[in-house]
Protein backbone atom coordinates (compact mmCIF):
# COMPACT_ATOMS: atom_id res chain seq x y z
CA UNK A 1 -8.47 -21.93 -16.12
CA UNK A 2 -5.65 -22.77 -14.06
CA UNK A 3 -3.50 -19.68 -13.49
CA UNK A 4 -0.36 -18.75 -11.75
CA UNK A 5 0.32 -15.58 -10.78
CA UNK A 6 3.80 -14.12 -9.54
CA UNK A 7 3.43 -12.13 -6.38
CA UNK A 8 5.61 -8.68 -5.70
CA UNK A 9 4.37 -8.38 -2.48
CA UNK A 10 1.21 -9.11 -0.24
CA UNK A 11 -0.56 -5.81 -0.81
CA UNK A 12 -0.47 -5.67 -4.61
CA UNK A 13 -1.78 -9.46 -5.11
CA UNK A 14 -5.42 -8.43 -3.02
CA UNK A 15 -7.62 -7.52 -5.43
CA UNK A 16 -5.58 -9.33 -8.80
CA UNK A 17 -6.51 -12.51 -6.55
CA UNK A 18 -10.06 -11.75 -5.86
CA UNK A 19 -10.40 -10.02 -8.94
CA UNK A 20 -9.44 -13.34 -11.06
CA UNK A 21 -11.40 -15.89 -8.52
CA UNK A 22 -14.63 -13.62 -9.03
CA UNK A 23 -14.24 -15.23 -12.71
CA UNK A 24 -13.95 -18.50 -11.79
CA UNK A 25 -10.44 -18.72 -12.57
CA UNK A 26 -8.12 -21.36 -10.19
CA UNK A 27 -5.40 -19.16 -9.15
CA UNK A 28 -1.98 -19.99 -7.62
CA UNK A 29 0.51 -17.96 -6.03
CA UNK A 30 3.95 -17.88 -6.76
CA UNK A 31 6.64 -15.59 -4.85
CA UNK A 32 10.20 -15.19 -6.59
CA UNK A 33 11.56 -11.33 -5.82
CA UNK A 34 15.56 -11.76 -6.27
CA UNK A 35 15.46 -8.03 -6.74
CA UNK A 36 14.31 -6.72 -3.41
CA UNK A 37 17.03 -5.52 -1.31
CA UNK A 38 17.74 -5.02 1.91
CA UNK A 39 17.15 -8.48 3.29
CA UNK A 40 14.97 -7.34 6.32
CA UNK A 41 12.75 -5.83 3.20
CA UNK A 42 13.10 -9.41 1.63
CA UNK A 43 11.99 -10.86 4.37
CA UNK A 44 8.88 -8.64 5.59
CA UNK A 45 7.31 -8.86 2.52
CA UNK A 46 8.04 -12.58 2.40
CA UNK A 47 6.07 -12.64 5.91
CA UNK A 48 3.18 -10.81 4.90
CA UNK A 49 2.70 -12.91 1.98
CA UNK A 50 2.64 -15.43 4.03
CA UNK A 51 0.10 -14.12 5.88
CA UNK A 52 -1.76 -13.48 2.76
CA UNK A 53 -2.00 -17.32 2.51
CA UNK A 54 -3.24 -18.01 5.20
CA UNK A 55 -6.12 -14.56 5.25
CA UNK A 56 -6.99 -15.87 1.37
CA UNK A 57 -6.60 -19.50 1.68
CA UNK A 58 -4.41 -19.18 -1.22
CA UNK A 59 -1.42 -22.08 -2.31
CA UNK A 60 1.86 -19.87 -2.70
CA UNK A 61 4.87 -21.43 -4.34
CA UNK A 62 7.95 -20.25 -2.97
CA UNK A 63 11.14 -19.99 -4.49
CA UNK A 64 13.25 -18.45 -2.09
CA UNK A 65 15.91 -16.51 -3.22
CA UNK A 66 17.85 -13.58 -1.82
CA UNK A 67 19.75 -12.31 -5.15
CA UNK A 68 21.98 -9.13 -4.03
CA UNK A 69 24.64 -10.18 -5.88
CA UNK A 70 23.46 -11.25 -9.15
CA UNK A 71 20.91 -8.29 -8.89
CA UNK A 72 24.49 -5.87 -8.88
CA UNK A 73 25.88 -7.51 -11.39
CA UNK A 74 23.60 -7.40 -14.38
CA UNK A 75 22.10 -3.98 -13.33
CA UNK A 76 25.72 -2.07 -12.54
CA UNK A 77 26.68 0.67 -14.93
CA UNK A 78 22.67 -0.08 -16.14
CA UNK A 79 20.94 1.32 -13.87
CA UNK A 80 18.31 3.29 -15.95
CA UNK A 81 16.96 0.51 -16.99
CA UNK A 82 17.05 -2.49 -14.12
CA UNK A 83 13.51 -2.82 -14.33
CA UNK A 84 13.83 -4.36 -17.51
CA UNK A 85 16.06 -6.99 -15.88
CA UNK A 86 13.50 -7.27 -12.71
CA UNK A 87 10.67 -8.05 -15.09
CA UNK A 88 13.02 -10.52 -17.07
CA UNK A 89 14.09 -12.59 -14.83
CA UNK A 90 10.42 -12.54 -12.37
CA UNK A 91 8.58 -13.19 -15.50
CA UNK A 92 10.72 -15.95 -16.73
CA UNK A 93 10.52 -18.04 -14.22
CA UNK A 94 6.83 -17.60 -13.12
CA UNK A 95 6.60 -19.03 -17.12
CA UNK A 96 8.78 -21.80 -16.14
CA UNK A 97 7.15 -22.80 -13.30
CA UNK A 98 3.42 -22.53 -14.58
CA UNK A 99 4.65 -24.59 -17.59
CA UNK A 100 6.37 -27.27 -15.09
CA UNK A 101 3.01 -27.41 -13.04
CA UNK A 102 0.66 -27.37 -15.70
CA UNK A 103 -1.03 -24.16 -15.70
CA UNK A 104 -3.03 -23.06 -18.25
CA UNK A 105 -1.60 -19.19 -18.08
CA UNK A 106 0.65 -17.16 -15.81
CA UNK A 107 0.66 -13.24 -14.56
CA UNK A 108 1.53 -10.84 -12.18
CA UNK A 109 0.49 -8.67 -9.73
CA UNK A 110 2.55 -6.05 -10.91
CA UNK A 111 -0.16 -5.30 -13.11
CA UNK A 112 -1.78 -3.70 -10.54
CA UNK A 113 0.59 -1.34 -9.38
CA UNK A 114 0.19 2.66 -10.69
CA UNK A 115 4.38 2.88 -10.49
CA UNK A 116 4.87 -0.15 -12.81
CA UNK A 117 5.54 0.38 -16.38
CA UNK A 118 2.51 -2.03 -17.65
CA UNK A 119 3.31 -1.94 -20.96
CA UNK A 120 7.03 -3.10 -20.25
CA UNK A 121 5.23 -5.89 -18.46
CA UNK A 122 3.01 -7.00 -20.58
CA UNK A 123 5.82 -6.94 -23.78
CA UNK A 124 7.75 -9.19 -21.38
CA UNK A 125 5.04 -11.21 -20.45
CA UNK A 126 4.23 -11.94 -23.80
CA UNK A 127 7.77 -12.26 -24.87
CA UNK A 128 7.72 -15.26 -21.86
CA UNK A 129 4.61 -16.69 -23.26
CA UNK A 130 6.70 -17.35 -26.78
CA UNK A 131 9.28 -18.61 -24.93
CA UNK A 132 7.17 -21.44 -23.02
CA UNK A 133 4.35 -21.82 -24.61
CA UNK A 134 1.91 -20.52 -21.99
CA UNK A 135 -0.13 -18.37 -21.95
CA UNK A 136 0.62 -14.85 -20.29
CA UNK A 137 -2.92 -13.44 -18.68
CA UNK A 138 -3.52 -9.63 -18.88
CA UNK A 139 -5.63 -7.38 -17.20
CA UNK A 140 -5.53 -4.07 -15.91
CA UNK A 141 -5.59 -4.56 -11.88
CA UNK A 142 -5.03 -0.68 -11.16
CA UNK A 143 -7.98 0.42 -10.53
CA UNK A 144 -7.34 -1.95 -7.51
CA UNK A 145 -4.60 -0.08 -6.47
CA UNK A 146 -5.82 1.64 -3.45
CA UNK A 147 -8.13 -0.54 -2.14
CA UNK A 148 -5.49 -3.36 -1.89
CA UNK A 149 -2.89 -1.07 -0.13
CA UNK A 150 -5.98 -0.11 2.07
CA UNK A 151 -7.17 -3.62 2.81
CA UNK A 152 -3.30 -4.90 3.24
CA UNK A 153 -3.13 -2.28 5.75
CA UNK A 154 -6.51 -3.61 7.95
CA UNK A 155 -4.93 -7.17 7.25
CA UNK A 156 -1.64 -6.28 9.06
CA UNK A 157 0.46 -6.35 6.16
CA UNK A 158 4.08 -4.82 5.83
CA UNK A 159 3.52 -1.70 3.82
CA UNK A 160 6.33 -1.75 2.34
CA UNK A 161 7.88 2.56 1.02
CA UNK A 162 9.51 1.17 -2.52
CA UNK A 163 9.29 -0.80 -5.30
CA UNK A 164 11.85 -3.20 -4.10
CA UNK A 165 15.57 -2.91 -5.32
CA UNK A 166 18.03 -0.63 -3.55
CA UNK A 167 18.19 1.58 -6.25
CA UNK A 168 14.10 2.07 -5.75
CA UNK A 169 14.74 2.40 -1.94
CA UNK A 170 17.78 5.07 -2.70
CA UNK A 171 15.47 7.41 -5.20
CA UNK A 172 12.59 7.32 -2.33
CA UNK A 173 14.35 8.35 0.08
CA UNK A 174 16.85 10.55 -1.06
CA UNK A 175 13.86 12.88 -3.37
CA UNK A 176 15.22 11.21 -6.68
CA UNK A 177 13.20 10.38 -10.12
CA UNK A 178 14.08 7.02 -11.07
């Protein structure tokens, strides 16, 4: 199987990546975060997943894209419920692209993560899968968790405090529930 599999940051894709290549599955990465704001963040996780590439000997497909703006306008007065929009458009386009390269399946490495709301995900995922005809891999990556952030941190990886948007950066650090 030939699988690509959308990258939220350096740390989380660890152990989804050696997870899937203990099963003999060909995996890809692909990095497309429009929702991680500010753009120093942007770019330090961009960095370390670079350097994941290079410490995994892993292809990553970048589609560079700072979105602040677009991010603001679709999630403004919506707050509550821009993680909906974050999966969307993430999801979407990791679809496209594994359809466009000829993947057999796509994913994400937010599956691993013990903040994410994995059902959300997978809904959207599958939702994705309809929509291009490709298959949307699941697996539960959490257990994972820990060990990645762990091994990310030995790597030299950014550990990076929030999910990623600046509404996730404002509820960490001011003491809010998102």
């Amino acid at each position: 199987m030939k699988l690509l599999m959308h990258i939220c940051c350096a740390n989380c894709a660890l152990y989804p990546i050696e997870t899937v290549r203990r099963k003999g599955i060909d995996v890809q990465g692909f990095w497309y975060n429009p929702n991680i704001h500010p753009f120093k963040e942007y770019e330090s996780r961009l960095d370390s997943v670079n350097k994941l590439k290079d410490s995994l000997d892993i292809e990553v497909e970048v589609k560079d894209c700072y979105g602040l703006v677009e991010f603001i306008r679709r999630v403004a007065y919506n707050e509550h419920h821009r993680c909906r929009y974050c999966y969307n458009i993430r999801l979407e386009e990791t679809a496209r692209q594994a359809r466009q390269m000829q993947m057999d399946a796509f994913t994400t490495s937010l599956l691993v993560s013990i903040y994410q709301d994995t059902e959300r995900i997978i809904q959207t995922g599958m939702m994705m899968s309809a929509r291009y005809d490709i298959e949307f891999y699941i697996e539960d990556f959490k257990r994972g968790f820990y060990e990645g952030r762990r091994r990310g941190r030995e790597m030299g990886f950014y550990q990076q405090k929030y999910c990623g948007c600046i509404y996730s950066e404002m509820e960490r650090y001011l003491g809010l529930k998102g």
